[in-house]
Each structure stands twice: as structure tokens, then as C-alpha cells.
N, C-alpha and C. Protein backbone atom coordinates (compact mmCIF):
# COMPACT_ATOMS: atom_id res chain seq x y z
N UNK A 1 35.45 15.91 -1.62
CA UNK A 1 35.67 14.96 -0.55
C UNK A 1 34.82 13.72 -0.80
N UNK A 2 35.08 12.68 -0.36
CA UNK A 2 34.76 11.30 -0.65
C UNK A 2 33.86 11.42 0.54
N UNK A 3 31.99 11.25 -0.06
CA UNK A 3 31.23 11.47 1.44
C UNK A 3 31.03 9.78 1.91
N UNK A 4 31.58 8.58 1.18
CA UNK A 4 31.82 7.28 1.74
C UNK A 4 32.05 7.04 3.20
N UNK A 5 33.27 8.35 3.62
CA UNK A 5 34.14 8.15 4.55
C UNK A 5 33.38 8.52 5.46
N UNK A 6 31.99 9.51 5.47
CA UNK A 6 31.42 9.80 6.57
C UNK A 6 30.19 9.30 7.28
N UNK A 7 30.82 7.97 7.64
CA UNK A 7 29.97 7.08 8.17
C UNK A 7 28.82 7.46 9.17
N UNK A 8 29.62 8.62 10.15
CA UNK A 8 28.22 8.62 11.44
C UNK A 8 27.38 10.00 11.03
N UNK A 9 27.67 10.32 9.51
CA UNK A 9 26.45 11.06 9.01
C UNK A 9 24.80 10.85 9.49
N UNK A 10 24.35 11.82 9.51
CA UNK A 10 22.45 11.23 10.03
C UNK A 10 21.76 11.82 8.79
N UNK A 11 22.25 13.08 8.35
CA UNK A 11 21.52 14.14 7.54
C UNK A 11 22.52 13.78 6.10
N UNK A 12 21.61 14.14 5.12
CA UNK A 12 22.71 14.38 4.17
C UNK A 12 21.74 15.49 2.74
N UNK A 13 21.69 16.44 2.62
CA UNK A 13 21.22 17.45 1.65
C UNK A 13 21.61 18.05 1.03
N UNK A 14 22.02 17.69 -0.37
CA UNK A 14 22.65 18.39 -1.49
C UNK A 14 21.74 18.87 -2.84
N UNK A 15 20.60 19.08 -2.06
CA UNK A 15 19.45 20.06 -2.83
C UNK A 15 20.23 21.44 -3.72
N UNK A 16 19.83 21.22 -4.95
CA UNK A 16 19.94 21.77 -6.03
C UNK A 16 21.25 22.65 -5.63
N UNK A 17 22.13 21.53 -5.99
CA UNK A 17 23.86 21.63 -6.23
C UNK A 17 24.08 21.04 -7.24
N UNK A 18 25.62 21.26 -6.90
CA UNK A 18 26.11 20.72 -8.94
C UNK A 18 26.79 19.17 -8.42
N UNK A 19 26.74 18.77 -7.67
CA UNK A 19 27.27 17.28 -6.88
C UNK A 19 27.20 16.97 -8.03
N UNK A 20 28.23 15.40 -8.31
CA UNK A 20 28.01 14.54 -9.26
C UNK A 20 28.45 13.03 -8.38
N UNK A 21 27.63 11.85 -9.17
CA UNK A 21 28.39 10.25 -8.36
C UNK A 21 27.54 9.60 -8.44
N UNK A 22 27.57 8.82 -7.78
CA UNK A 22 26.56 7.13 -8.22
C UNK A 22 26.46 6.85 -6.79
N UNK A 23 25.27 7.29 -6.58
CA UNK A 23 24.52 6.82 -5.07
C UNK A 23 25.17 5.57 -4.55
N UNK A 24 25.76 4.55 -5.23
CA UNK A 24 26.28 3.25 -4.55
C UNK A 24 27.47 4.14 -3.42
N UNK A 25 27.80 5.25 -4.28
CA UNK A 25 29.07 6.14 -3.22
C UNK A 25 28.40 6.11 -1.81
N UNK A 26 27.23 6.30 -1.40
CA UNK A 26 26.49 6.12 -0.50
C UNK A 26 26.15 5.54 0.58
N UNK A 27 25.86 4.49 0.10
CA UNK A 27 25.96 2.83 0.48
C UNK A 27 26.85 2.65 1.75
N UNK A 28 27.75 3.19 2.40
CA UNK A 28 28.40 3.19 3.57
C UNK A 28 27.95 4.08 4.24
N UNK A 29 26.74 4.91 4.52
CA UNK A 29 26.49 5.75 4.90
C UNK A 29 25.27 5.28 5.72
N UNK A 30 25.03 3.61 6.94
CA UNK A 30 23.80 3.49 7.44
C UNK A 30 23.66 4.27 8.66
N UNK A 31 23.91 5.35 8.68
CA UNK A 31 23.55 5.91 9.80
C UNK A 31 22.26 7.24 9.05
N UNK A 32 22.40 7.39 7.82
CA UNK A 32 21.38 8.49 7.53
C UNK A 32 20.02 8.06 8.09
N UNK A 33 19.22 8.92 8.38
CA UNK A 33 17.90 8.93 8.65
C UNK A 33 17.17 10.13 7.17
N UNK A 34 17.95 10.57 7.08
CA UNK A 34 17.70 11.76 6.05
C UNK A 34 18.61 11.77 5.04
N UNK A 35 17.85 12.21 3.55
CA UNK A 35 18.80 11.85 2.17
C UNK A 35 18.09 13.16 0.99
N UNK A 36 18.42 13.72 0.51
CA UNK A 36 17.95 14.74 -0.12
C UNK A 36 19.11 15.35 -1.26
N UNK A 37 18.78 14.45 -2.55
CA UNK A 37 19.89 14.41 -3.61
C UNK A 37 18.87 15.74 -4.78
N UNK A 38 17.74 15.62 -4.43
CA UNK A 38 17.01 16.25 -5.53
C UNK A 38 17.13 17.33 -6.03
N UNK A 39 17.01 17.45 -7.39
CA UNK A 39 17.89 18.33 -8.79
C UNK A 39 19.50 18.73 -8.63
N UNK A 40 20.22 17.87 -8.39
CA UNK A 40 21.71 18.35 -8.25
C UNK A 40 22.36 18.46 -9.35
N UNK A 41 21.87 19.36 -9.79
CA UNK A 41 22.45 20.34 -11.12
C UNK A 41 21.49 21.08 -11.27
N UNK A 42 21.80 22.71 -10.87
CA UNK A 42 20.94 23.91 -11.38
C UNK A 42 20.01 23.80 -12.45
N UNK A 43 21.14 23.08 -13.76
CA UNK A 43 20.40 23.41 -14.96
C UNK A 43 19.67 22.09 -15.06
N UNK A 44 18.33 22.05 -15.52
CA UNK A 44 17.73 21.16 -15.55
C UNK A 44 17.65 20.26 -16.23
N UNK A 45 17.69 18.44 -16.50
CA UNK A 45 18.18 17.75 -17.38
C UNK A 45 19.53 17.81 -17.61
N UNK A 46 20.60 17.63 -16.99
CA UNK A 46 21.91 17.79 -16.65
C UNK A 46 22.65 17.47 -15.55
N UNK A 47 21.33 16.44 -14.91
CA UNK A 47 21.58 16.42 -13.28
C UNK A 47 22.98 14.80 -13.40
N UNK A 48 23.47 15.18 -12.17
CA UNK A 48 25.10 14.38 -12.22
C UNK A 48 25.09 13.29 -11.68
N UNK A 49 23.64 13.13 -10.75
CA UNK A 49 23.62 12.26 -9.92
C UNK A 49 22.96 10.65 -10.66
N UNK A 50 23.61 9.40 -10.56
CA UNK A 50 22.93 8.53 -11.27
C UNK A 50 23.24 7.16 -10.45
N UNK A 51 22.90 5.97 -11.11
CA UNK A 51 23.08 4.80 -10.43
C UNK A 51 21.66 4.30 -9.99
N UNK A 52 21.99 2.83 -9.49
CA UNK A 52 20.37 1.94 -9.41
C UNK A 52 19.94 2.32 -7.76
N UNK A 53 19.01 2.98 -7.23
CA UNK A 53 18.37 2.78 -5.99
C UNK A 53 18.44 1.59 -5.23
N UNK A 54 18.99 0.39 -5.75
CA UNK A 54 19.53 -0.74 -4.94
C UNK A 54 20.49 -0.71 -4.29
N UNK A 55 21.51 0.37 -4.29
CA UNK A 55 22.57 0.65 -3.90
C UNK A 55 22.17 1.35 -2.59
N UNK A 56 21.05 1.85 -2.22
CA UNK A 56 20.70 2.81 -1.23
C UNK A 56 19.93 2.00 -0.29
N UNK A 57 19.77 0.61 -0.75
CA UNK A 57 19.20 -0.57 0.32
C UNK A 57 19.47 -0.97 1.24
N UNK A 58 20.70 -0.36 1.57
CA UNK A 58 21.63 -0.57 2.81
C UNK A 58 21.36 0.71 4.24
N UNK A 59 20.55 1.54 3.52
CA UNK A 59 19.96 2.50 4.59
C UNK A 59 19.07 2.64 5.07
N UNK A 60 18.60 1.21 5.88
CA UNK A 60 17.53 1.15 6.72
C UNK A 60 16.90 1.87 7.19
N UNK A 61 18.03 3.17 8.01
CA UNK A 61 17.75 3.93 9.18
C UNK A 61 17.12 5.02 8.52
N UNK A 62 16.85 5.27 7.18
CA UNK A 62 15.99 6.48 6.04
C UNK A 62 14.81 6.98 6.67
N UNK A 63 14.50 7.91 6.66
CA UNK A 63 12.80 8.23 6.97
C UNK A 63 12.50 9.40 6.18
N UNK A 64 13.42 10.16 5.05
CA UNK A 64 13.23 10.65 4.43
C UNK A 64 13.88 10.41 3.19
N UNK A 65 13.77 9.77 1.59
CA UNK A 65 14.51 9.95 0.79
C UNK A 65 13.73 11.05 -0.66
N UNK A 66 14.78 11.86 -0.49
CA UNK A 66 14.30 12.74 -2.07
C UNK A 66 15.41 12.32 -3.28
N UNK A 67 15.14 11.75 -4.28
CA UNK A 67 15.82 11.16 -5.34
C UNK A 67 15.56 12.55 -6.86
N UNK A 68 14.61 12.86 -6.56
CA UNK A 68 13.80 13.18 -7.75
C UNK A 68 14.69 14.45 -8.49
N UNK A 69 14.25 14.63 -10.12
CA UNK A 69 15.24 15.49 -10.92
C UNK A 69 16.86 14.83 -10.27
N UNK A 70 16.67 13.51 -11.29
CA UNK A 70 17.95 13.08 -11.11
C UNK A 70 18.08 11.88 -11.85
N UNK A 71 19.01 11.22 -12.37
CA UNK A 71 19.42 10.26 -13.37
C UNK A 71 19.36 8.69 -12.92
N UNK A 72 18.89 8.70 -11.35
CA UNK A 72 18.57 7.52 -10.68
C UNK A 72 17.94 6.59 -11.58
N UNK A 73 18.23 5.04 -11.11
CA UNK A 73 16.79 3.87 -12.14
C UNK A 73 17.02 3.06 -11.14
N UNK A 74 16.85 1.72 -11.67
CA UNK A 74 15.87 0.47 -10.47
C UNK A 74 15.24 0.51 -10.64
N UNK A 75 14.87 -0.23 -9.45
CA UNK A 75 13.26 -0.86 -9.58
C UNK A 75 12.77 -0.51 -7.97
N UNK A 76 11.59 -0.20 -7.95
CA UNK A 76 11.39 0.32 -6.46
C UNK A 76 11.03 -0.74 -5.32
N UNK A 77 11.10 -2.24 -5.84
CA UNK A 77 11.36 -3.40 -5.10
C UNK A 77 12.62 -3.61 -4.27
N UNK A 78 13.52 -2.60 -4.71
CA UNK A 78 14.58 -2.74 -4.30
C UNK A 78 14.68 -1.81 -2.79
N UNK A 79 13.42 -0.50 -2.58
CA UNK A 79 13.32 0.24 -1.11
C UNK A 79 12.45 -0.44 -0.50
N UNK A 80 12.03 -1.23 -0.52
CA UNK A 80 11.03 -1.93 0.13
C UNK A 80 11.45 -2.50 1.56
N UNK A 81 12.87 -2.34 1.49
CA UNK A 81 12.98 -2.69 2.81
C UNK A 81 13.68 -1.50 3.63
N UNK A 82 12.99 -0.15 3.11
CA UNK A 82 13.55 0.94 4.00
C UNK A 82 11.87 1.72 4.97
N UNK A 83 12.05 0.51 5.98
CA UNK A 83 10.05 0.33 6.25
C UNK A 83 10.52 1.74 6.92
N UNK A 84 11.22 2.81 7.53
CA UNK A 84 11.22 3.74 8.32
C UNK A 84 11.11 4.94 7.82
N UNK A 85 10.96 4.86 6.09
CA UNK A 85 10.32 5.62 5.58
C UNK A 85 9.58 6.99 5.54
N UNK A 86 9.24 7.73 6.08
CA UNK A 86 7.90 8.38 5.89
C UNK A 86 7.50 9.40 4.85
N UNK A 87 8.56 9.61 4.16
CA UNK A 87 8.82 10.48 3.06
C UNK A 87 9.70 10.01 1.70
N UNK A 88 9.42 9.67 0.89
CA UNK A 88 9.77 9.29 -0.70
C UNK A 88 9.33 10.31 -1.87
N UNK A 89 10.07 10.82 -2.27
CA UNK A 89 9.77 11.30 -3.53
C UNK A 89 11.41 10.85 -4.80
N UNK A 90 10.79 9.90 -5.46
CA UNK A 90 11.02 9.51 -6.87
C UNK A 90 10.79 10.28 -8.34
N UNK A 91 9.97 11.43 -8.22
CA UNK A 91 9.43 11.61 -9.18
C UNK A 91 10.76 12.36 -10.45
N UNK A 92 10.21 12.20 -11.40
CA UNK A 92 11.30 12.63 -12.59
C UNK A 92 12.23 11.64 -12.36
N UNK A 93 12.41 10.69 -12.48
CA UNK A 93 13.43 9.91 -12.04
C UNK A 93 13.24 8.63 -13.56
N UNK A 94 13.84 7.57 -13.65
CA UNK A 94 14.00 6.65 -14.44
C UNK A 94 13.66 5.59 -13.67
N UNK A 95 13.71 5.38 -12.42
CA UNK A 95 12.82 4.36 -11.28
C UNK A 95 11.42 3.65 -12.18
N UNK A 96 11.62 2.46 -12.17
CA UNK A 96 10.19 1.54 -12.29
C UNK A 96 10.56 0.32 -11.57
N UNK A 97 9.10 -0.12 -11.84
CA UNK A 97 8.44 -1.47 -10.88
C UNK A 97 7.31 -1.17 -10.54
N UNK A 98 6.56 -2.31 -9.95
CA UNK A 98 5.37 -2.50 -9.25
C UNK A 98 5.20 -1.62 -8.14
N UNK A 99 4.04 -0.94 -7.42
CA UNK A 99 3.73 0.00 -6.71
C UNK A 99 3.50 -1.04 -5.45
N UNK A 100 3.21 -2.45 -5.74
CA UNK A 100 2.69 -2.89 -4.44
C UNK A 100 3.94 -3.47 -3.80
N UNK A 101 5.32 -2.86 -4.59
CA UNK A 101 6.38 -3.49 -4.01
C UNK A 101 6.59 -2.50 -2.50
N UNK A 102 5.95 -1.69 -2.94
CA UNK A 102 6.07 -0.21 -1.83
C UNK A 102 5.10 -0.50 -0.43
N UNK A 103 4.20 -1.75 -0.71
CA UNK A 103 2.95 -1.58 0.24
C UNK A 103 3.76 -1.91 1.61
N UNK A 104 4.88 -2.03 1.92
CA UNK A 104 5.36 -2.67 3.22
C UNK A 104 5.93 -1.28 3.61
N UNK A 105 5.90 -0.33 2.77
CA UNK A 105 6.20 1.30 3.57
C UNK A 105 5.40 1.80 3.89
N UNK A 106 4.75 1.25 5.52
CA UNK A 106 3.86 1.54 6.18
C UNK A 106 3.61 3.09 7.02
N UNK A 107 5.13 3.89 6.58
CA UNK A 107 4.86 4.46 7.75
C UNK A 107 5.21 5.99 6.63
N UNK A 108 4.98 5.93 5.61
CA UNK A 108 4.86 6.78 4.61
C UNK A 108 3.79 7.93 4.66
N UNK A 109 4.16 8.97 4.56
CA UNK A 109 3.35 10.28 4.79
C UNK A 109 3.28 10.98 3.20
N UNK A 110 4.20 10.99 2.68
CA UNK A 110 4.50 11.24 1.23
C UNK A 110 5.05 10.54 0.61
N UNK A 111 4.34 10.30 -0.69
CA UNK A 111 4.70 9.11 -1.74
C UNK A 111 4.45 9.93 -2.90
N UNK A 112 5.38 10.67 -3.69
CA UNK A 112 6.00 11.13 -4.51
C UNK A 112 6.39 10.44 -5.79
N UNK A 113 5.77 9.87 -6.82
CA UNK A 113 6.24 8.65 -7.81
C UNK A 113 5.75 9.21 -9.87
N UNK A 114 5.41 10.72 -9.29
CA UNK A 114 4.84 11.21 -10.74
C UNK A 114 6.56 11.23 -11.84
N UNK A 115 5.77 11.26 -13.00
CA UNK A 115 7.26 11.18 -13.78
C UNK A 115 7.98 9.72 -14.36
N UNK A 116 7.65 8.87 -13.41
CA UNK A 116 8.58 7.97 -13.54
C UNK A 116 8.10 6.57 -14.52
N UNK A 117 8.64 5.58 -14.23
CA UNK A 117 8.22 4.36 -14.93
C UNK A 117 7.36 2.94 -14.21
N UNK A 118 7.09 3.72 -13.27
CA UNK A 118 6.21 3.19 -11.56
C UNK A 118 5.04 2.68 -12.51
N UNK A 119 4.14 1.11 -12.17
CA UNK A 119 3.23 0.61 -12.96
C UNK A 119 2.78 -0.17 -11.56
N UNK A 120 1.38 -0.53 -12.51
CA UNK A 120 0.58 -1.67 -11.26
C UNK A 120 -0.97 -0.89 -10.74
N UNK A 121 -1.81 -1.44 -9.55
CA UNK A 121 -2.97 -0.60 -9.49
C UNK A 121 -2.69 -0.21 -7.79
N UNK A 122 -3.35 1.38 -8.27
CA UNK A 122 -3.54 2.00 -7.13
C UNK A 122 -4.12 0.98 -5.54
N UNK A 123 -4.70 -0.04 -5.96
CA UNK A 123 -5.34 -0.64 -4.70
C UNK A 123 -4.15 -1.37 -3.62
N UNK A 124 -2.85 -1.26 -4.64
CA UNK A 124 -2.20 -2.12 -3.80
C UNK A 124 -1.24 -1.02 -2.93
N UNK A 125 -1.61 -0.10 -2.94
CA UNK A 125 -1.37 1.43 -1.98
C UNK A 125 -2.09 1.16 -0.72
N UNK A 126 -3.48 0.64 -0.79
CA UNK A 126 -4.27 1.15 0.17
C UNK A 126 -3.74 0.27 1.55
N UNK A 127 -2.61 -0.18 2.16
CA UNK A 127 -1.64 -0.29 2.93
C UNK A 127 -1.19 0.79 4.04
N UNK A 128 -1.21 2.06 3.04
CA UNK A 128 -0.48 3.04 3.49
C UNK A 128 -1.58 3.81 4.16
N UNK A 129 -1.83 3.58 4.83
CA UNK A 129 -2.70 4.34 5.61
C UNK A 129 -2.64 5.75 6.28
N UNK A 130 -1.41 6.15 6.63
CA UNK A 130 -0.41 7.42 6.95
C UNK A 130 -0.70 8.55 5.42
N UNK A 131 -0.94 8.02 4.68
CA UNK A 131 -0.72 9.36 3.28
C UNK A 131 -1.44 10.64 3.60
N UNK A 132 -0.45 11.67 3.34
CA UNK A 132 -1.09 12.98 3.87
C UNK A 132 -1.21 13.36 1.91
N UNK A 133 0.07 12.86 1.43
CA UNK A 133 0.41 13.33 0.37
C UNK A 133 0.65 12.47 -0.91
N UNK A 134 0.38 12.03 -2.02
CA UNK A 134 -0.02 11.19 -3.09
C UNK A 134 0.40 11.40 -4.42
N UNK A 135 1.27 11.41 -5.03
CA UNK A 135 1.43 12.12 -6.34
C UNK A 135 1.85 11.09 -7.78
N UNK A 136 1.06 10.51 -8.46
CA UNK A 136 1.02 9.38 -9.42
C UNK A 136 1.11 9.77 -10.94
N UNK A 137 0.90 11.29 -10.94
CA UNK A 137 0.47 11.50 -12.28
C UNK A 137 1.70 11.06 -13.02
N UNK A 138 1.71 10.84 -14.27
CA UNK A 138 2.16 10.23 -15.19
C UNK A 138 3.54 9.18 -15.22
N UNK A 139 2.35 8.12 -14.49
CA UNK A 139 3.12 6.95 -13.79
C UNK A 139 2.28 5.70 -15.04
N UNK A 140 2.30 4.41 -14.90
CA UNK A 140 1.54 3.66 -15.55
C UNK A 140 1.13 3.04 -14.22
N UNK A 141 0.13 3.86 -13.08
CA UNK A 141 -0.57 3.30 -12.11
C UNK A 141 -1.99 3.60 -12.50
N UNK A 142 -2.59 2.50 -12.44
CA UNK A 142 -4.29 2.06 -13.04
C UNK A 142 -4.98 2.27 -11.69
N UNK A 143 -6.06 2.03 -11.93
CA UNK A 143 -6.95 1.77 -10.96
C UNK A 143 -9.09 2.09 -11.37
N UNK A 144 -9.82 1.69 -10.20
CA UNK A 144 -10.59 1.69 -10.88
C UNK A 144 -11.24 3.01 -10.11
N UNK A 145 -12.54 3.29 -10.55
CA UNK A 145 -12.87 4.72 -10.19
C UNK A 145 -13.51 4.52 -8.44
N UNK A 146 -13.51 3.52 -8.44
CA UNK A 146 -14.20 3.30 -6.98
C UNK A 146 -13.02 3.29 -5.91
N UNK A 147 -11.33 2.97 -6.62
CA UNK A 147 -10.35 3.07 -5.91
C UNK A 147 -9.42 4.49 -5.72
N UNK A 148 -9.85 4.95 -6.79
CA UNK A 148 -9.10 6.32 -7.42
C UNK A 148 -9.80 7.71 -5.94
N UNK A 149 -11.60 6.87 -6.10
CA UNK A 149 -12.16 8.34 -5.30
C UNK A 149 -12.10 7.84 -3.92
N UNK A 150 -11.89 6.89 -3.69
CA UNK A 150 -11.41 6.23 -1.87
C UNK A 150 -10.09 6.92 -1.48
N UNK A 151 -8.82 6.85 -2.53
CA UNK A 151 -7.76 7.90 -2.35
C UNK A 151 -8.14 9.45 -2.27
N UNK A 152 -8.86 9.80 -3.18
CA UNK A 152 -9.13 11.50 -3.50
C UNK A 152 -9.46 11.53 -1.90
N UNK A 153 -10.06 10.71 -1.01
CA UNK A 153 -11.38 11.37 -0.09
C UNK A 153 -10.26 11.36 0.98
N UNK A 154 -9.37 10.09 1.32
CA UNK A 154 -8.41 9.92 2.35
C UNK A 154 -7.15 10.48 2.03
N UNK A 155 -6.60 10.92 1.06
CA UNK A 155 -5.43 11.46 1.12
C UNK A 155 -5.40 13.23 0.73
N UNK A 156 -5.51 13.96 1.84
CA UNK A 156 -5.65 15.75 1.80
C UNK A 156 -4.89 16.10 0.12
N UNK A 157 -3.86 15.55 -0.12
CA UNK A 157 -2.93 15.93 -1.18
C UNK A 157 -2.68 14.95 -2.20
N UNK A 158 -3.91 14.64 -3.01
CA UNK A 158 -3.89 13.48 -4.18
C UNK A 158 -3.79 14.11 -5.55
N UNK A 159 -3.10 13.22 -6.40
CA UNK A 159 -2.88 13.81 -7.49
C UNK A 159 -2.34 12.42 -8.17
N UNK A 160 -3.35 11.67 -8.49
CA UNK A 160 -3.82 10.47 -9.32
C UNK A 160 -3.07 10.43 -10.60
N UNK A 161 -3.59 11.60 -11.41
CA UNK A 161 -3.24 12.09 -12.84
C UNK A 161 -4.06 10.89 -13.42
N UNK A 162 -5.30 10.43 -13.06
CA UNK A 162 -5.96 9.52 -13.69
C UNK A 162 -7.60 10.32 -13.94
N UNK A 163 -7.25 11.58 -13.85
CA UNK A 163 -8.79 11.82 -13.58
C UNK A 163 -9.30 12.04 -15.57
């Protein structure tokens, strides 16, 4: 079925299914508050789901997106205007850009970005004041050690991957 057509969707979770399509299929869908594409394909590295995260810019109303184990790219300048946010995970993904494109997702609880092609310094995070949860490792996000242990101390669930 063509999920285009189901406009007054709120939820949408196709967690580790065999779905295949290009998130722009999406894109008519501003009523989600919730989005959960992550690993849609069992077998791992085989996932069906692909297309630029600019296509998903049209879903303001988001407060949760899971992308991750999936063939997604962009640039993460392009969610920057999904401020309702509170949950992102990117990770394993082909997604890059600047991290401080993210600093206007104020209301972020989890920021999920290990894996990917995410660059820039940790300081331009410290915005997010909400982080319960932090996950950078093998991102090209820098920072210095005086910024790295200000995160370790404020965020319960950090994982830098800079240590």
C-alpha cells in the first residue's frame, strides 16, 4: 500500500521489517509526531530504506525520528527545523553535516549520531540542555577535554567515543 495516502497518520513504525522506498514517499505525511524506520531489513546491510532526510523536512509535527541501520544521507541542516524533536537517532546512517546545525533542537532528550558522517565541535551541542542521552562515537565530532567532561558530568548517557 502506498503509505503517501495516509495523511492523518500520527505514528508510523516499521522497526526491523523488510519495507523498502525513499522517505520522500513520506513527505505527505505532516501529521506524524512519531517515525521509526530503523533496520528495515532483518538482514543487516541490506536495509531498503534510502533517500536524503530533506525529504522528511516537511514533518514539523516529529518528536520522535529513528532513521538509523538504514541507507538514508543529507545533511542534518536539513532537520533543523523539526524543533519538536525530542528523540533523533541517525546513527549507522550516511547522514553528514555540522552538529551545530542541530543546536536549534532544543527540546532533544536523545541525540543518537554514532556511525555516521556528523562533523564539527561538541561545544556547539551545549544548547541542548534536555540530553538524558548522547551518542557521538565514531562521528568526526571534536572537542576539547574541558568540553567533552562538561558533557560526561550533564548527560546520564554519554558516549563521546573521544575518550
Amino acid at each position: 500500500k502506498d503509505l503517501s495516502t495516509l495523511t492523518k497518520l500520527t505514528e508510523l513504525s516499521l522497526w526491523n521489517t523488510k519495507v523498502e522506498g525513499d522517505v520522500k514517499d513520506l513527505s505527505t505525511l505532516t501529521k506524524l509526531t512519531k517515525l521509526n524506520l530503523t533496520n528495515t531489513n532483518v538482514a543487516l546491510n541490506d536495509t531498503k530504506v534510502d533517500g536524503d532526510v530533506k525529504d522528511l523536512s516537511t514533518l514539523t509535527k516529529l518528536t520522535s525520528l529513528g532513521l538509523n541501520w538504514n541507507k538514508v544521507d543529507g545533511n542534518v541542516k536539513d532537520l533543523s527545523k523539526l524543533t519538536k524533536l525530542t528523540k533523533l537517532n541517525l546513527s549507522n546512517t550516511k547522514v553528514e553535516g555540522n552538529v551545530k546545525n542541530l543546536s536549534t533542537l532544543t527540546k532533544l532528550t536523545k541525540l543518537v549520531l554514532y556511525n555516521t558522517k556528523v562533523e564539527g565541535n561538541v561545544k556547539d551541542l551545549f544548547t541542548l540542555t534536555k540530553l538524558t542521552e548522547l551518542k557521538l562515537a565514531d562521528t568526526k565530532v571534536e572537542g576539547s577535554e574541558a568540553d567533552m567532561a562538561a558533557f560526561k558530568e550533564a548527560v546520564p548517557r554519554c558516549n563521546l567515543g573521544m575518550d
